[in-house]
PDB file of N, CA and C in Angstrom:
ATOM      1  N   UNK A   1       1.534 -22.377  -1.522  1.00  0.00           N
ATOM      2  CA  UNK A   1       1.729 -21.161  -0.756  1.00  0.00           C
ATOM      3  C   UNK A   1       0.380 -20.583  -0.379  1.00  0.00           C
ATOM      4  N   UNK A   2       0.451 -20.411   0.635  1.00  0.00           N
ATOM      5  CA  UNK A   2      -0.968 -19.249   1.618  1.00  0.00           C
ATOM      6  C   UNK A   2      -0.869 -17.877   1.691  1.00  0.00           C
ATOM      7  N   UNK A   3      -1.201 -16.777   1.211  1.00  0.00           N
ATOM      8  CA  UNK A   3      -1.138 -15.711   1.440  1.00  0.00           C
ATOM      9  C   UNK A   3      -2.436 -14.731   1.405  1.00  0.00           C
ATOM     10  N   UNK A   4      -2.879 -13.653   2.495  1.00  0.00           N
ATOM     11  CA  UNK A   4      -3.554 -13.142   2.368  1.00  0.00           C
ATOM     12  C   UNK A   4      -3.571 -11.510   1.406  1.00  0.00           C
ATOM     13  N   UNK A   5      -4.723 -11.613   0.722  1.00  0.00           N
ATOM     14  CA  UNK A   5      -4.533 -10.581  -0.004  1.00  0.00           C
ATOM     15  C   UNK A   5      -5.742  -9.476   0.518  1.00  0.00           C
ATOM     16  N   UNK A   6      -5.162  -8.110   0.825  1.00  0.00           N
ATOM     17  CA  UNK A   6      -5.943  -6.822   1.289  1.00  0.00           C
ATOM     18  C   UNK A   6      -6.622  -7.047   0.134  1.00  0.00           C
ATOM     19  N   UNK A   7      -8.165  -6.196   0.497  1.00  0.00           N
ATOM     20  CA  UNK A   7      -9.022  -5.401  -0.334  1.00  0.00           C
ATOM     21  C   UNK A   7      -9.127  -4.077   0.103  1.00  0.00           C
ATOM     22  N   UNK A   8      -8.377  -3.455  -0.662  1.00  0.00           N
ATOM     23  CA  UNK A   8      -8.943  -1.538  -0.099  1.00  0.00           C
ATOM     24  C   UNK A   8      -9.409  -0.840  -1.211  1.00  0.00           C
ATOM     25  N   UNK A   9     -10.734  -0.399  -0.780  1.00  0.00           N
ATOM     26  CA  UNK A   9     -11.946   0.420  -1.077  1.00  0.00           C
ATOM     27  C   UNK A   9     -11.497   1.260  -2.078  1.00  0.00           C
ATOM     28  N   UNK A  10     -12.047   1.741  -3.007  1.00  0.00           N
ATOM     29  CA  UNK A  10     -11.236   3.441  -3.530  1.00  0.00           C
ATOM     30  C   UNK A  10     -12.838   4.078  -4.573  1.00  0.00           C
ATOM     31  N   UNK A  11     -12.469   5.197  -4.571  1.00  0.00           N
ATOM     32  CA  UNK A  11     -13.827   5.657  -5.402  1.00  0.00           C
ATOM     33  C   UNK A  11     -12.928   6.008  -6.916  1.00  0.00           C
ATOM     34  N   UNK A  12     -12.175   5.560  -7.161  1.00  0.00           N
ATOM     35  CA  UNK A  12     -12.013   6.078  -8.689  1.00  0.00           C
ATOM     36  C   UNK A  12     -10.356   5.293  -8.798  1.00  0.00           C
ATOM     37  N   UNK A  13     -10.718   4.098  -9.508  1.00  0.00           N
ATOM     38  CA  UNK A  13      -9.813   2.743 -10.468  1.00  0.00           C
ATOM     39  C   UNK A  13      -8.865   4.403 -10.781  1.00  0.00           C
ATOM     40  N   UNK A  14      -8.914   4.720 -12.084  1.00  0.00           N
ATOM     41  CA  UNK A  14      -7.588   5.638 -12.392  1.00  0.00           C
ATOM     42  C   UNK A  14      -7.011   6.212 -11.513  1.00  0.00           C
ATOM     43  N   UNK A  15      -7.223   6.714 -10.619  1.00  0.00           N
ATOM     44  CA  UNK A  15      -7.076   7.189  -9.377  1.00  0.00           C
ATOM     45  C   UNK A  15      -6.237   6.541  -8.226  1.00  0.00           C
ATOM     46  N   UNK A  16      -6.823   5.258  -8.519  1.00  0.00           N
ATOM     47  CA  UNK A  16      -5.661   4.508  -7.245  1.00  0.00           C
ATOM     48  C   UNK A  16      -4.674   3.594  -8.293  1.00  0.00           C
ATOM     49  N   UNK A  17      -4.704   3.708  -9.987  1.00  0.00           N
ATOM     50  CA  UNK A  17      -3.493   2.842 -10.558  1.00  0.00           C
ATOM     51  C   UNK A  17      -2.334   4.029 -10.319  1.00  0.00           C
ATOM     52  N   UNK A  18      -2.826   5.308 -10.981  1.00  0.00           N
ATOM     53  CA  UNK A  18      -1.461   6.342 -10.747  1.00  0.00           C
ATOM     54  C   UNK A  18      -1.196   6.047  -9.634  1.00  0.00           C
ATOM     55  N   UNK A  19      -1.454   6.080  -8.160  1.00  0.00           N
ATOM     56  CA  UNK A  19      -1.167   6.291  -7.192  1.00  0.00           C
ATOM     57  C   UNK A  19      -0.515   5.025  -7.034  1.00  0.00           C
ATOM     58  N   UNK A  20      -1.049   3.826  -7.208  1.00  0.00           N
ATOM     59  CA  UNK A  20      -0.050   2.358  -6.579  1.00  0.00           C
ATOM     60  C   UNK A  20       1.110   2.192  -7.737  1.00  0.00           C
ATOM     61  N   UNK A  21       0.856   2.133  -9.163  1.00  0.00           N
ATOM     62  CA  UNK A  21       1.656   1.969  -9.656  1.00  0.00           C
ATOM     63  C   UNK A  21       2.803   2.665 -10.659  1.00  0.00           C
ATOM     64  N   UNK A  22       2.169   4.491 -10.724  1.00  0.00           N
ATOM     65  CA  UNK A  22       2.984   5.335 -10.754  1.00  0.00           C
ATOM     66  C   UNK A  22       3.821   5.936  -9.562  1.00  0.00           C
ATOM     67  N   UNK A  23       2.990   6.082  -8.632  1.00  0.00           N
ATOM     68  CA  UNK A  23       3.806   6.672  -7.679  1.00  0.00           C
ATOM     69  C   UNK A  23       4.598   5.691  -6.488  1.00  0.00           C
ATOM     70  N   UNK A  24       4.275   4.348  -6.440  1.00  0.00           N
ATOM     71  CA  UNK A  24       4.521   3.356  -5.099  1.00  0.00           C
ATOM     72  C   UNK A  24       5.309   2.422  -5.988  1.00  0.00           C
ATOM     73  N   UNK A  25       5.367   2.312  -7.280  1.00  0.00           N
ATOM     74  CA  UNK A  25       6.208   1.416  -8.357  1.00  0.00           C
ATOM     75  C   UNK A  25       5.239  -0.388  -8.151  1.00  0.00           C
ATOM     76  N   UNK A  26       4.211  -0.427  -7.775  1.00  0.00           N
ATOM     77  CA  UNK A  26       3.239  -1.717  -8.223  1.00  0.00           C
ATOM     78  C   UNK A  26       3.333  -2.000  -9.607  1.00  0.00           C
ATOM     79  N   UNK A  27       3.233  -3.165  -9.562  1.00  0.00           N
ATOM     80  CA  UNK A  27       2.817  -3.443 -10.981  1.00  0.00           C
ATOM     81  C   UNK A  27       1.415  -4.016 -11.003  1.00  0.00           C
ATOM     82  N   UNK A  28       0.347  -3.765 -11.945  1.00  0.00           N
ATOM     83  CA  UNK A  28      -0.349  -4.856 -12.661  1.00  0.00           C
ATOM     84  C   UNK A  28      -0.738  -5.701 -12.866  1.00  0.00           C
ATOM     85  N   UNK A  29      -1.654  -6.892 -11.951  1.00  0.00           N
ATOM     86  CA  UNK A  29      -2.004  -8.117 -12.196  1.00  0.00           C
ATOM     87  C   UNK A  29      -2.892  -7.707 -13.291  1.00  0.00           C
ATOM     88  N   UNK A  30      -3.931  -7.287 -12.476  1.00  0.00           N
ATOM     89  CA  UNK A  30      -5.261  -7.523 -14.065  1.00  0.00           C
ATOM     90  C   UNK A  30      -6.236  -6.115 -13.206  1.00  0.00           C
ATOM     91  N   UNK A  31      -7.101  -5.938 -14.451  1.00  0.00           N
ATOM     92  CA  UNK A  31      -8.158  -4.921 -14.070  1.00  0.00           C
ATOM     93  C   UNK A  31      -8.981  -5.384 -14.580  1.00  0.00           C
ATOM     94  N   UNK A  32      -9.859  -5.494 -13.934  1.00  0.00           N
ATOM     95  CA  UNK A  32     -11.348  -5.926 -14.379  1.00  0.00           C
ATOM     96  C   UNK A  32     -12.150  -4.950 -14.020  1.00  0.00           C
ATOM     97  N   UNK A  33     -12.271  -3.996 -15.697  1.00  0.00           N
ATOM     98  CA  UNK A  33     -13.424  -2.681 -15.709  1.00  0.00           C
ATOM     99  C   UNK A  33     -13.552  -2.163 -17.374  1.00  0.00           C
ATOM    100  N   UNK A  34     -14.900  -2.029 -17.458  1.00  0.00           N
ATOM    101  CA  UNK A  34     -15.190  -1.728 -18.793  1.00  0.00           C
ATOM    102  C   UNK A  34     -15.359   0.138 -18.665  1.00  0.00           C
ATOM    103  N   UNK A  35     -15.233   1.033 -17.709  1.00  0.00           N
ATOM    104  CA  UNK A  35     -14.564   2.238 -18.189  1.00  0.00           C
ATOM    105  C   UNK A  35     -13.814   2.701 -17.330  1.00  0.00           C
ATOM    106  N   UNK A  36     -12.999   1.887 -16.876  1.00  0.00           N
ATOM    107  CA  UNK A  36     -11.701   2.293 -16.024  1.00  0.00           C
ATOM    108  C   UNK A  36     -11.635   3.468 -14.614  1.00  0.00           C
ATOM    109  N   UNK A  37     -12.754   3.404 -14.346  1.00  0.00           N
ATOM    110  CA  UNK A  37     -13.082   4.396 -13.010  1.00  0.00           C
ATOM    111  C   UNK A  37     -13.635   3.260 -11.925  1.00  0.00           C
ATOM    112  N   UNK A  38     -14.532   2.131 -12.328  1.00  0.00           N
ATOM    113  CA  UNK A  38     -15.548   1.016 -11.334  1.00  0.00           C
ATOM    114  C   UNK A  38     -14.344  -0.132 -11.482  1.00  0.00           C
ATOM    115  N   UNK A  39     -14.772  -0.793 -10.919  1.00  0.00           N
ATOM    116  CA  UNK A  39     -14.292  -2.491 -10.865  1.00  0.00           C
ATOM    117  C   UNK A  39     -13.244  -2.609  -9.968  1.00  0.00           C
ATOM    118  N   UNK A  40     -12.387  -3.457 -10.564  1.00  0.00           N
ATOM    119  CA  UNK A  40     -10.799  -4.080  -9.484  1.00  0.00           C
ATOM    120  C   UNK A  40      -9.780  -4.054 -10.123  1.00  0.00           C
ATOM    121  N   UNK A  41      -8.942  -3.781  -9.233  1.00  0.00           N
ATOM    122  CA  UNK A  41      -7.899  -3.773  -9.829  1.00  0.00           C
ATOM    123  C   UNK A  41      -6.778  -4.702  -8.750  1.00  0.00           C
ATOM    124  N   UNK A  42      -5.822  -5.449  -9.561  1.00  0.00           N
ATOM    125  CA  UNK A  42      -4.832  -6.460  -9.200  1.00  0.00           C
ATOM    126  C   UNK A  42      -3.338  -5.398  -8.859  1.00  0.00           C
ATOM    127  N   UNK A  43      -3.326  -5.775  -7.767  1.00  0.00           N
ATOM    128  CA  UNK A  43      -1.846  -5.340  -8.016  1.00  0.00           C
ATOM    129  C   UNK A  43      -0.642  -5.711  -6.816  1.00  0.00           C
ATOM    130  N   UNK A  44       0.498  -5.775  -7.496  1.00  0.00           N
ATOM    131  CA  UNK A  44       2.059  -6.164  -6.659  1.00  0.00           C
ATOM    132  C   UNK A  44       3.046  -5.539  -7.085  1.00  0.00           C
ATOM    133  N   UNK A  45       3.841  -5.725  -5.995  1.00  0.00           N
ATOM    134  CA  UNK A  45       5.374  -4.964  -5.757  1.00  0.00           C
ATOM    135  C   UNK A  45       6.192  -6.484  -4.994  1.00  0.00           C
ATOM    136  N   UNK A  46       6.844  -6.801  -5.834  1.00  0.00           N
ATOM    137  CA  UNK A  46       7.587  -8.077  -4.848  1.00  0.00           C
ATOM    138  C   UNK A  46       6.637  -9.122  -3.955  1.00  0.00           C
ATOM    139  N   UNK A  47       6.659  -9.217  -2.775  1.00  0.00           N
ATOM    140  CA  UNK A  47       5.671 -10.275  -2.633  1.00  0.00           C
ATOM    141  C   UNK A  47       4.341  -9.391  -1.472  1.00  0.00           C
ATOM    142  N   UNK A  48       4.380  -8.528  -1.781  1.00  0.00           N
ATOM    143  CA  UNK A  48       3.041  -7.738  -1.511  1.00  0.00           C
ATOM    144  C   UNK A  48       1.968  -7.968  -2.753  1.00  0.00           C
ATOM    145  N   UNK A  49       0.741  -8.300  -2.385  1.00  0.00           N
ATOM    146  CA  UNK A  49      -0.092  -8.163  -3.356  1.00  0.00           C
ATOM    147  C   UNK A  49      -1.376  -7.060  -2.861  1.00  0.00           C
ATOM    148  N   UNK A  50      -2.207  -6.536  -3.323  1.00  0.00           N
ATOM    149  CA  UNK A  50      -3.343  -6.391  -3.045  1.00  0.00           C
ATOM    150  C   UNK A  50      -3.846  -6.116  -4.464  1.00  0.00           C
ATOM    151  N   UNK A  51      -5.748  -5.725  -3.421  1.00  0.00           N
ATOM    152  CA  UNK A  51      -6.786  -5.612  -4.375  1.00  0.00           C
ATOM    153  C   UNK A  51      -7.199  -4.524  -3.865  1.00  0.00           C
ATOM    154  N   UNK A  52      -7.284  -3.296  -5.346  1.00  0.00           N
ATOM    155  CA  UNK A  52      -8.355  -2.440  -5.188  1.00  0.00           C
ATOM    156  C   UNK A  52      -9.757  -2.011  -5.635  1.00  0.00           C
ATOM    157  N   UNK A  53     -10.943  -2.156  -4.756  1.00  0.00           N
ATOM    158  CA  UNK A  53     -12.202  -2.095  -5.598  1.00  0.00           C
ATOM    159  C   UNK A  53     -13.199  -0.995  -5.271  1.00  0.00           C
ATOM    160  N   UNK A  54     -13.735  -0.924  -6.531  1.00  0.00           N
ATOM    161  CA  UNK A  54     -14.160   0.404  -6.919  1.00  0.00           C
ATOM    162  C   UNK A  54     -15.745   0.267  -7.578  1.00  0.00           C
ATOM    163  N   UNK A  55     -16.570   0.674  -7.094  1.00  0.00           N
ATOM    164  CA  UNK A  55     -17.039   0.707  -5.474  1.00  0.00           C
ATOM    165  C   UNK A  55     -17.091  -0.204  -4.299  1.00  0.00           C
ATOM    166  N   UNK A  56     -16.640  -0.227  -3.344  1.00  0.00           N
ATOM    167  CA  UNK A  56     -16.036  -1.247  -2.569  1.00  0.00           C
ATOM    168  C   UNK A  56     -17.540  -1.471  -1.327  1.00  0.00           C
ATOM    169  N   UNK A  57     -18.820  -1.569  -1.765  1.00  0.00           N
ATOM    170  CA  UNK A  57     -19.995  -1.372  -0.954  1.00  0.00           C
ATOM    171  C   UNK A  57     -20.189  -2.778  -0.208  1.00  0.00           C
ATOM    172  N   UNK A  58     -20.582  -2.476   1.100  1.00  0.00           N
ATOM    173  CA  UNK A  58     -21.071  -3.619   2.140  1.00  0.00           C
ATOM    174  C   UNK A  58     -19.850  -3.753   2.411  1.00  0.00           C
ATOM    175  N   UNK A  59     -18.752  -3.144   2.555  1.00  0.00           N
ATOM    176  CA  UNK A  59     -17.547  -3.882   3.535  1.00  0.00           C
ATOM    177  C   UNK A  59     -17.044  -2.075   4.159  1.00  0.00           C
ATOM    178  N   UNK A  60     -16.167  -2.286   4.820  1.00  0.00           N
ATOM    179  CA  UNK A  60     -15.893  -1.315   5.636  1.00  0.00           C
ATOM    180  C   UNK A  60     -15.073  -0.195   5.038  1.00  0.00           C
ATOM    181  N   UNK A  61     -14.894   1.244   5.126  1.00  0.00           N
ATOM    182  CA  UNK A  61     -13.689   2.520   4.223  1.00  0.00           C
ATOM    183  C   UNK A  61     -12.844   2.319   5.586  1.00  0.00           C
ATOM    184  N   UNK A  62     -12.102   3.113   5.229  1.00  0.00           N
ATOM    185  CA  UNK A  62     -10.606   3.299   5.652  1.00  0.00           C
ATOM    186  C   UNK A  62      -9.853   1.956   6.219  1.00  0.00           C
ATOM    187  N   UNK A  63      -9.873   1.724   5.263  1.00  0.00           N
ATOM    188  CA  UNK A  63      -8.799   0.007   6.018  1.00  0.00           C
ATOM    189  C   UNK A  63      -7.465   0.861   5.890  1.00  0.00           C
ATOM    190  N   UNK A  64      -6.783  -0.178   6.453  1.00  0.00           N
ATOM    191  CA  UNK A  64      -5.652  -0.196   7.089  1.00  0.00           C
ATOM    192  C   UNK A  64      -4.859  -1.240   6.600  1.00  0.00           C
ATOM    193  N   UNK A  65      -3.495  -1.328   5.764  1.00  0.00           N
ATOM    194  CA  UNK A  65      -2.996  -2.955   5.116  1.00  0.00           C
ATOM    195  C   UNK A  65      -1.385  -2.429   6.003  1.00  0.00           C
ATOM    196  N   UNK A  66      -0.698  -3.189   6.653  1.00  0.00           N
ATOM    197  CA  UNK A  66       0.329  -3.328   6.642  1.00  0.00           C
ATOM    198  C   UNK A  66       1.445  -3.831   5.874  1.00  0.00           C
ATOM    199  N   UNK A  67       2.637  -3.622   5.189  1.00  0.00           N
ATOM    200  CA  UNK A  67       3.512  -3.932   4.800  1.00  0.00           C
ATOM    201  C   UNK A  67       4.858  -4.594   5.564  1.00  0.00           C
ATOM    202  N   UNK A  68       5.017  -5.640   5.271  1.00  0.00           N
ATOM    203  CA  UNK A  68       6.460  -6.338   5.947  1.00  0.00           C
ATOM    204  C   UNK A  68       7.278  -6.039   4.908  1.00  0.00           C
ATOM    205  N   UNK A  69       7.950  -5.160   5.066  1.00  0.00           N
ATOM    206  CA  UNK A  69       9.322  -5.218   4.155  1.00  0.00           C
ATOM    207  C   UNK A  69      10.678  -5.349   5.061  1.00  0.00           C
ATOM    208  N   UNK A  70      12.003  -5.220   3.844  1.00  0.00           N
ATOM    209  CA  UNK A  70      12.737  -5.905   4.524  1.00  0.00           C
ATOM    210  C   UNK A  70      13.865  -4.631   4.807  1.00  0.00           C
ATOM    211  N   UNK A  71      13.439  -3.557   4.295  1.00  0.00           N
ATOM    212  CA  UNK A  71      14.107  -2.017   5.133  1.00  0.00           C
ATOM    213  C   UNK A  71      13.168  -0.730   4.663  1.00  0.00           C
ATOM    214  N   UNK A  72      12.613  -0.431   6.191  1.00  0.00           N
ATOM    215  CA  UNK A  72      11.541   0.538   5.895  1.00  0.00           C
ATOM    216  C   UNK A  72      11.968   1.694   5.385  1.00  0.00           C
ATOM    217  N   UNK A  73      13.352   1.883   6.001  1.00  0.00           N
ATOM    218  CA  UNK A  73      14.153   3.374   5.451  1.00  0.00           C
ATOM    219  C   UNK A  73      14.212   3.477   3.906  1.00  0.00           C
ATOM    220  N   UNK A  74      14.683   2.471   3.012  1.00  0.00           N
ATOM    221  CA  UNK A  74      14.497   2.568   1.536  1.00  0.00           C
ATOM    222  C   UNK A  74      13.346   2.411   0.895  1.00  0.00           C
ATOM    223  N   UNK A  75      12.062   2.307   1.438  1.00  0.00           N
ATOM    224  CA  UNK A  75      10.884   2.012   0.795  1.00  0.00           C
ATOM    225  C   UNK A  75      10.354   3.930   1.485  1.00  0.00           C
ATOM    226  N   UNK A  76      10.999   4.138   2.266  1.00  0.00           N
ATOM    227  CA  UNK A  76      10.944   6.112   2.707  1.00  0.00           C
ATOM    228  C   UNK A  76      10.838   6.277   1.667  1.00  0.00           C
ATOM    229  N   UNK A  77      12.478   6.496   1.786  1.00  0.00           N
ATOM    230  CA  UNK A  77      13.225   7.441   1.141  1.00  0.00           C
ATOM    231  C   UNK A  77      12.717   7.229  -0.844  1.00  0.00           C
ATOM    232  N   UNK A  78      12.396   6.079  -1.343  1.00  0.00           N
ATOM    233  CA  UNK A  78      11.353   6.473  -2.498  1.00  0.00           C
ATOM    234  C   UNK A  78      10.172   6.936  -2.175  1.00  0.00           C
ATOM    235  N   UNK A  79       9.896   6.407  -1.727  1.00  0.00           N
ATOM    236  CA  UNK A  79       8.058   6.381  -1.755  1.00  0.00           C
ATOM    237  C   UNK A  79       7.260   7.929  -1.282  1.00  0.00           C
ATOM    238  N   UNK A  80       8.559   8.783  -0.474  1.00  0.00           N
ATOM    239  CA  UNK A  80       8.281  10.083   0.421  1.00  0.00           C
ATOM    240  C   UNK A  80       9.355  11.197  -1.012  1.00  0.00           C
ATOM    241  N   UNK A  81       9.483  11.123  -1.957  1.00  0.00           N
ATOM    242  CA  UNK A  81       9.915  11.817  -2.877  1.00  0.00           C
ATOM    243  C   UNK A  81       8.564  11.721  -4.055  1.00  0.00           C
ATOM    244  N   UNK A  82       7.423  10.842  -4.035  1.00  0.00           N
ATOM    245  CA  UNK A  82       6.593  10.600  -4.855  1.00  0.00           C
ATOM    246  C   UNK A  82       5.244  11.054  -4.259  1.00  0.00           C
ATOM    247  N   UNK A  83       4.867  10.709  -2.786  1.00  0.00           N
ATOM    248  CA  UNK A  83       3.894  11.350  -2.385  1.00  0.00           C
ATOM    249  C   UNK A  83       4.072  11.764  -0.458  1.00  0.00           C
ATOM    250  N   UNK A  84       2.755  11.942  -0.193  1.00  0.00           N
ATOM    251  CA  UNK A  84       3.249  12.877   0.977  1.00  0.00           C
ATOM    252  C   UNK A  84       3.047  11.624   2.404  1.00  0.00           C
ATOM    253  N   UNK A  85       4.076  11.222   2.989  1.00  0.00           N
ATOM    254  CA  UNK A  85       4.307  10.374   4.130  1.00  0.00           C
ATOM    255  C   UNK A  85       3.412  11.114   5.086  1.00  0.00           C
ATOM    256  N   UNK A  86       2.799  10.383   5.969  1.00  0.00           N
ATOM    257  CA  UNK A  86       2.578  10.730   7.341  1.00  0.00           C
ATOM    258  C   UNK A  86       3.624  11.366   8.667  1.00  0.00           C
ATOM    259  N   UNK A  87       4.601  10.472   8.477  1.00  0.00           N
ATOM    260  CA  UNK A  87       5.807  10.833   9.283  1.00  0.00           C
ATOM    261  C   UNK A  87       6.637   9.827   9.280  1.00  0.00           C
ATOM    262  N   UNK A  88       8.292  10.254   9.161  1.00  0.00           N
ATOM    263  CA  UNK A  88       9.363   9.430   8.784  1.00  0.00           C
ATOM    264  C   UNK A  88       9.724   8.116   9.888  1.00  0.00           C
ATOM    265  N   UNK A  89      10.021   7.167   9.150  1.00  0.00           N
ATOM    266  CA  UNK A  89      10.734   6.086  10.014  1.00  0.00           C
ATOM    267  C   UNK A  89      11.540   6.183  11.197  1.00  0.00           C
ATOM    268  N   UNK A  90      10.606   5.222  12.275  1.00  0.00           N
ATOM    269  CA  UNK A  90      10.916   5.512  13.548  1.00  0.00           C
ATOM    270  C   UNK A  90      10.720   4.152  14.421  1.00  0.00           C
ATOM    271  N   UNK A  91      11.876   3.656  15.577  1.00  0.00           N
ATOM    272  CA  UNK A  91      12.077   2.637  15.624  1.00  0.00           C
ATOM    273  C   UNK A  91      10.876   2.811  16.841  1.00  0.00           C
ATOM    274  N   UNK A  92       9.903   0.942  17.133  1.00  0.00           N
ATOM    275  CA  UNK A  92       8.946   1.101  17.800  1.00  0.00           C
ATOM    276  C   UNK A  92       9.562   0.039  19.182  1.00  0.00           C
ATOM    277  N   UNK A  93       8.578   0.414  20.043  1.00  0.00           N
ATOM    278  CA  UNK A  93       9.246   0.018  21.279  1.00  0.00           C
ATOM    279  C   UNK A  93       9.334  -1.811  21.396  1.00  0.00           C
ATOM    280  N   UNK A  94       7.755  -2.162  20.021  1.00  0.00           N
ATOM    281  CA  UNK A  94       7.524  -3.471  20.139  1.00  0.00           C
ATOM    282  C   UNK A  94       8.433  -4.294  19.265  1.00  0.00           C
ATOM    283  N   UNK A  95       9.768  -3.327  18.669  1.00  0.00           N
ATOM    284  CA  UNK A  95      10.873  -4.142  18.172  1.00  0.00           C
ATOM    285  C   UNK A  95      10.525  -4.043  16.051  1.00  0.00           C
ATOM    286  N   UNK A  96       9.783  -3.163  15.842  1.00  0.00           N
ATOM    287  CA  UNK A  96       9.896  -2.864  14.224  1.00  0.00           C
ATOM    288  C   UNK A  96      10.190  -1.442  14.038  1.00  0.00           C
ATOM    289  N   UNK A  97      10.558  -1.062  12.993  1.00  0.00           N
ATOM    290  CA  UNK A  97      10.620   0.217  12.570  1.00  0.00           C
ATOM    291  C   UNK A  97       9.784   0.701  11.471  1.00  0.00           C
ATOM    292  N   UNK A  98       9.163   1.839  11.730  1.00  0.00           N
ATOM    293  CA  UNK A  98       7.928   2.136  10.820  1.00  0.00           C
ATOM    294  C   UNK A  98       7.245   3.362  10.553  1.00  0.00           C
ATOM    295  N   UNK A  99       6.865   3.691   9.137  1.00  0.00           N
ATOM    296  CA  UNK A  99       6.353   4.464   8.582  1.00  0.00           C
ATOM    297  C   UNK A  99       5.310   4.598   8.503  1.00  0.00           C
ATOM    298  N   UNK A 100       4.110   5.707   8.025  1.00  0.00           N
ATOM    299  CA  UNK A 100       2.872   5.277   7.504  1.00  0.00           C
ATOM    300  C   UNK A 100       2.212   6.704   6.308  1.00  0.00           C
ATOM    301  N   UNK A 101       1.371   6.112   5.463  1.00  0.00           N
ATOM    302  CA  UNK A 101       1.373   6.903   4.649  1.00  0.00           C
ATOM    303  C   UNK A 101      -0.302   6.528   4.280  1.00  0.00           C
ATOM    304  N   UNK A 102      -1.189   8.077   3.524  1.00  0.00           N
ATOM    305  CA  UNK A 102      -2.503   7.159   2.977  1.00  0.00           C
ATOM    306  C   UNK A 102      -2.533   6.894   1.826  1.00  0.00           C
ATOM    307  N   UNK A 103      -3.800   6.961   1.122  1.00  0.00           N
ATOM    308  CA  UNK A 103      -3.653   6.260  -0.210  1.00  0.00           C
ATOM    309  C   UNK A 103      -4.754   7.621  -0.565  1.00  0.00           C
ATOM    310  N   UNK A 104      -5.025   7.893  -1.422  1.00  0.00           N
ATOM    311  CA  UNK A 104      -5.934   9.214  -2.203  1.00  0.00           C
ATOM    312  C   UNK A 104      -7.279   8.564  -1.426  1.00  0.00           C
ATOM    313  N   UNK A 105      -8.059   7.614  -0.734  1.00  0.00           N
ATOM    314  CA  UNK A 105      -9.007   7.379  -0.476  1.00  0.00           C
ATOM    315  C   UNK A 105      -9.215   7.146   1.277  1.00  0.00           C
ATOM    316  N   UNK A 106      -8.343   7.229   1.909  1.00  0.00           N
ATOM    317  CA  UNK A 106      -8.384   7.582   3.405  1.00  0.00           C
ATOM    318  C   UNK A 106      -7.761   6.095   3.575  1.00  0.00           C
ATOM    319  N   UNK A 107      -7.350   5.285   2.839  1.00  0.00           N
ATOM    320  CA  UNK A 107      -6.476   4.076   3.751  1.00  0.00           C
ATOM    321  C   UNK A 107      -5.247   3.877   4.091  1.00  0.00           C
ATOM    322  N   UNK A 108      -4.585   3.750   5.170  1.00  0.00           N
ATOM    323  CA  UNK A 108      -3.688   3.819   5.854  1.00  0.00           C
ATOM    324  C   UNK A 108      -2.720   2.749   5.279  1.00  0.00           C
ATOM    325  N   UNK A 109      -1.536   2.646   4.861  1.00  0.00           N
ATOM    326  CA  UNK A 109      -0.743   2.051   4.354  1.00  0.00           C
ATOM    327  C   UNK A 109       0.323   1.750   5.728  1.00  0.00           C
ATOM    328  N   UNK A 110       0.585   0.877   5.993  1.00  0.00           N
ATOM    329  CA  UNK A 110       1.741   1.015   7.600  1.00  0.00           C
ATOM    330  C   UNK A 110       2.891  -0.247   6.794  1.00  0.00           C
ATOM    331  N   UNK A 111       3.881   0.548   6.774  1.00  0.00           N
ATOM    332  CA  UNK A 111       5.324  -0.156   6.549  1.00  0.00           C
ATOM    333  C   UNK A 111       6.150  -0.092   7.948  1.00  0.00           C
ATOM    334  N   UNK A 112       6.301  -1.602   7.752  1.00  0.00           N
ATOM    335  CA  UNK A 112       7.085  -2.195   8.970  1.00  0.00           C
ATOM    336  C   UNK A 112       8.276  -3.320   8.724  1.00  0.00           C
ATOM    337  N   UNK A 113       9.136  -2.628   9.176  1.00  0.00           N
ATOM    338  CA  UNK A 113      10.631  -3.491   8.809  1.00  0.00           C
ATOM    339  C   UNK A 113      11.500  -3.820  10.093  1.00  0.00           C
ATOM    340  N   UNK A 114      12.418  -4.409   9.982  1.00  0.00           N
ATOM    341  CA  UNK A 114      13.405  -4.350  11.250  1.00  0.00           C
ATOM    342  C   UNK A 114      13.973  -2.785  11.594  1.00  0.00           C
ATOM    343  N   UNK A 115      14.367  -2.996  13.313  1.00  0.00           N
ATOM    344  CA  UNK A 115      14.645  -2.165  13.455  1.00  0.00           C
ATOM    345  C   UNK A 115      15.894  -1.164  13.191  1.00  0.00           C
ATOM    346  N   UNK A 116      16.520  -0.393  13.034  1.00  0.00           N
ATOM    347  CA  UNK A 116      17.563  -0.003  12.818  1.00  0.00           C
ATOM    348  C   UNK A 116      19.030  -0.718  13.596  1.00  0.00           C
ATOM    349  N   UNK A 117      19.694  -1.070  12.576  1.00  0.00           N
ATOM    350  CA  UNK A 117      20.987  -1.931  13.171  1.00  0.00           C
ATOM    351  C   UNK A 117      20.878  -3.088  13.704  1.00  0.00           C
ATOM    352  N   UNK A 118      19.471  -3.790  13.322  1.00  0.00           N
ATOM    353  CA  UNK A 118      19.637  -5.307  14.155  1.00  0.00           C
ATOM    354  C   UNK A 118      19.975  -5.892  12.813  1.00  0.00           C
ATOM    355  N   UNK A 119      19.807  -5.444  11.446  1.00  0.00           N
ATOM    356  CA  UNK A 119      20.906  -6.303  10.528  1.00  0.00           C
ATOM    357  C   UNK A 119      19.829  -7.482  10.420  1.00  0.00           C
ATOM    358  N   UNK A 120      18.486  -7.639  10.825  1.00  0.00           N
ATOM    359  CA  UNK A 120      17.290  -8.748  10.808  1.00  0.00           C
ATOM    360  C   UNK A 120      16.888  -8.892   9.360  1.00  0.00           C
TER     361      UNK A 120
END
């Protein structure tokens, strides 16, 4: 299997585990940090993975990771009871339906699913 895995930036490891895996329900690959504020951190939700690193220097802030899921409305309707959405699910003209939300460090999270009622 081939899959690409995001790296998004963050200034403080404790900081983005509450946030991915208290509040977004991630789990845990691995952390690699001897006082839990610097280093990386592993993490997934189903077959999303990413990486967050802390200090994330010589590469670019505010990335942007998209999500393919397989109904954007139920990944809302949790995820917008835990922290604060950008604006609710809305079908796009290029045929997905989609949300977007940031992360405590300015990166743009974009969930994209089928559109409403194509049953895709």
């Amino acid at each position: 299997m081939e899959r690409a895995v995001p790296i998004l930036p963050a200034d403080d490891l404790a900081e983005a585990r509450r946030f991915y895996v208290e509040h977004l329900g991630f789990s845990m690959l691995f952390e690699a940090s001897e006082d839990g504020r610097v280093g990386l951190l592993g993490l997934e939700r189903g077959t999303i993975r990413l990486t967050v690193d802390c200090p994330m220097s010589g590469h670019g802030r505010h990335a942007c990771v998209a999500f393919e899921v397989d109904d954007a409305d139920r990944y809302y309707e949790e995820w917008s009871r835990r922290v604060d959405v950008l604006r609710p699910p809305h079908d796009e003209p290029w045929g997905a339906r989609t949300f977007d939300l940031l992360d405590p460090f300015g990166n743009t999270l974009f969930v994209m699913g089928p559109t409403k009622g194509t049953g895709e």
